[in-house]
Protein backbone atom coordinates (compact mmCIF):
# COMPACT_ATOMS: atom_id res chain seq x y z
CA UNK A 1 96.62 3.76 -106.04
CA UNK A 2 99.31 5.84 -105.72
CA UNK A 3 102.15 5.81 -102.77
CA UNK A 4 101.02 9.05 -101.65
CA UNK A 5 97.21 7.92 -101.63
CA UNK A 6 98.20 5.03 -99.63
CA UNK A 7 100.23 7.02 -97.28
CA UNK A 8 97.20 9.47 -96.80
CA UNK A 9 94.92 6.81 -96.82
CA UNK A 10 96.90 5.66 -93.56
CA UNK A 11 96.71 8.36 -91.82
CA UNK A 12 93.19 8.78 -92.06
CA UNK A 13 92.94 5.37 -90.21
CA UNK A 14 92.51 5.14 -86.60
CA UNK A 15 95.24 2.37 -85.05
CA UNK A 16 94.13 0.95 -81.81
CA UNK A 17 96.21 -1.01 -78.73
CA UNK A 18 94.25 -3.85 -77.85
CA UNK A 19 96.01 -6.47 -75.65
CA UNK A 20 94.72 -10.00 -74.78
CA UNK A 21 95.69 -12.58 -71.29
CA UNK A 22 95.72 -15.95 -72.38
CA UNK A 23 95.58 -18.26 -69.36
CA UNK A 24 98.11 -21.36 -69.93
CA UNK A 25 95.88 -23.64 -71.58
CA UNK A 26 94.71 -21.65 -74.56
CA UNK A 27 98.47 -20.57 -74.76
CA UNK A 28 99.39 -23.03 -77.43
CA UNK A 29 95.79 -23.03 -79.30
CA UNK A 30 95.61 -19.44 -79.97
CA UNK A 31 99.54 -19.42 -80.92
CA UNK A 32 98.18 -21.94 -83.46
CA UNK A 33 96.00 -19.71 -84.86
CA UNK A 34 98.57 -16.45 -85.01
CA UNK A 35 101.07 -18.65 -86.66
CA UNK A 36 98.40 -20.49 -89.73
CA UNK A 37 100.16 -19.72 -92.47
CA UNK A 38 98.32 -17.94 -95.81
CA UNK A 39 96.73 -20.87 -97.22
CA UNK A 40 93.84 -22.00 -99.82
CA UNK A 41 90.81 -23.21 -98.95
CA UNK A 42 87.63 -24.35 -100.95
CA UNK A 43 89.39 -22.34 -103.82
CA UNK A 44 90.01 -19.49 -101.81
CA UNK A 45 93.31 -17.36 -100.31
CA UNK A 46 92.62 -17.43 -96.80
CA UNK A 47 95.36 -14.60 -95.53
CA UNK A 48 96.43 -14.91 -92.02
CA UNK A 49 95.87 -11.23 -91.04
CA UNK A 50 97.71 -11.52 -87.45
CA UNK A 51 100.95 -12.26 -89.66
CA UNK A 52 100.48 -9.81 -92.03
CA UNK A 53 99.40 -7.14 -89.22
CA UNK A 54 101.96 -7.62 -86.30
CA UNK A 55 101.92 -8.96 -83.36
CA UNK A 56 103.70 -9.60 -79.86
CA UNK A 57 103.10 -12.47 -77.88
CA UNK A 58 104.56 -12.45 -74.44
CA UNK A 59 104.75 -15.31 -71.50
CA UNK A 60 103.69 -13.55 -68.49
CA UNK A 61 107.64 -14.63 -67.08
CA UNK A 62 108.81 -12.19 -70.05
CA UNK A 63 106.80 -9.38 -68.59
CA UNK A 64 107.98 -9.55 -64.87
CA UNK A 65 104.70 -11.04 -63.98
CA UNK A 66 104.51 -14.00 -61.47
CA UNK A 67 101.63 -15.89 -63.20
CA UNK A 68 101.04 -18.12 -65.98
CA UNK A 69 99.35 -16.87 -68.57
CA UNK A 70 100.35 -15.16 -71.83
CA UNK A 71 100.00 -11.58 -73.15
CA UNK A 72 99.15 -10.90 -76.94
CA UNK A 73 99.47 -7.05 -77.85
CA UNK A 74 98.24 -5.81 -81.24
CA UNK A 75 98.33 -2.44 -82.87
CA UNK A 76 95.66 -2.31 -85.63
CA UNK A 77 93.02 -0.47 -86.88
CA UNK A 78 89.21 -1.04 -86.02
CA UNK A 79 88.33 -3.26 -89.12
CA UNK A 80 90.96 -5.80 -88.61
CA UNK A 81 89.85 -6.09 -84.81
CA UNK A 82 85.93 -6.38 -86.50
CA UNK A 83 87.63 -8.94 -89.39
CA UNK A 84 89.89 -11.26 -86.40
CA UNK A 85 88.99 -10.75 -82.65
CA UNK A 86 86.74 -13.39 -82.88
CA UNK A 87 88.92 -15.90 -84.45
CA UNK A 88 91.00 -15.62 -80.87
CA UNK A 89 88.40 -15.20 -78.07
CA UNK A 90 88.21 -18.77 -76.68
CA UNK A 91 87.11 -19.16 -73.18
CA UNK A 92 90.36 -18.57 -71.54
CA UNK A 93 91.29 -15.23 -73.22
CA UNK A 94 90.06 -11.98 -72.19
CA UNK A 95 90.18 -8.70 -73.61
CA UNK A 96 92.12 -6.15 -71.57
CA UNK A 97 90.68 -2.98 -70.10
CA UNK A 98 91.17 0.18 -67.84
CA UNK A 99 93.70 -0.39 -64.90
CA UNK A 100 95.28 -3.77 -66.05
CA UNK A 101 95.20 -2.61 -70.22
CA UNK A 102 97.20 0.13 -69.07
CA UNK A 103 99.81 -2.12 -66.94
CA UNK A 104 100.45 -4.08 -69.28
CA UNK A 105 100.47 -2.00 -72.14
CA UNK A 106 103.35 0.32 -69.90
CA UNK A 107 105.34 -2.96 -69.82
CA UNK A 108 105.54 -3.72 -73.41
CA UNK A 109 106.51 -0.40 -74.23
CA UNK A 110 108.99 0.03 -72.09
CA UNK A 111 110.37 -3.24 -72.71
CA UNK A 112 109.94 -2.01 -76.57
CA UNK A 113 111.78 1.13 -75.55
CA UNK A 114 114.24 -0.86 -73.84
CA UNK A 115 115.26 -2.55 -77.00
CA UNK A 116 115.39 0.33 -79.18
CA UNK A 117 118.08 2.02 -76.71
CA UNK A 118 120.03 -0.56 -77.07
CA UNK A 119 119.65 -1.16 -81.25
CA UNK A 120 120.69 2.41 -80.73
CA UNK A 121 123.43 2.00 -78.73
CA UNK A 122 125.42 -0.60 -80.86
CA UNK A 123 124.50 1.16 -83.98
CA UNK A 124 124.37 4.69 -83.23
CA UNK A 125 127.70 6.19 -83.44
CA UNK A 126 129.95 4.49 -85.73
C-alpha cells in the first residue's frame, strides 16, 4: 500500500473520544494492562494496541477534580474500541456518557490546549 492509500484510507475512518473513570482500586490493574508490553504468546505476537494507539491517563487530582478515581481518554476508531474495550471494563470502570463525557472531555482538551500554548510559546519565535 501506498502512502497516499494509507493516508486516504485514514480519512475514510471514523475516530471516536471515548473516556473511561476508574475508581482507585482498579487504578493500578487497568494501568497494568495499558502498559503490557508487545509480547509472544503460545507462538503468537500479542500487540498491545493501547500503546500503539495512544492514550492519556489522568488522576482525577490532575484534572481539578476532588475525588479519587482516574480518567483514561482515548481517540480511536470503532474497531479498536470492538478489538480492546473489553480487555479494560472491570467492575470499577465505567464508560463515560452525555453530561459528565462532555466535562471531562472539555478538561483534557483544554489542559491539551494548555500545553500546546506553551510548546508554542518557548518555541515559536526564535
Amino acid at each position: 500500500m501506498s502512502f497516499e492509500q494509507y493516508i486516504r484510507t485514514l480519512k475514510e475512518v471514523d475516530f471516536m473520544i471515548r473516556i473511561y473513570k476508574i475508581n482507585a482500586d482498579r487504578k493500578s490493574e487497568v494501568k497494568k494492562i495499558l502498559e503490557t508490553p508487545d509480547h509472544v504468546e503460545n507462538g503468537k505476537m500479542v500487540i498491545n494496541e493501547f500503546a500503539r494507539n495512544g492514550y492519556e491517563f489522568r488522576d482525577a487530582s490532575g484534572l481539578g477534580l476532588n475525588e479519587d478515581a482516574a480518567y483514561l481518554y482515548i481517540d480511536a476508531d470503532e474497531s479498536f474500541f470492538e478489538r480492546n474495550e473489553k480487555l479494560i471494563m472491570l467492575e470499577g470502570v465505567k464508560k463515560l456518557e452525555g453530561e459528565e463525557f462532555n466535562k471531562i472531555k472539555d478538561i483534557f482538551e483544554q489542559q491539551s490546549n494548555s500545553v500546546a500554548a506553551g510548546v508554542g510559546a518557548i518555541f515559536g519565535d526564535m
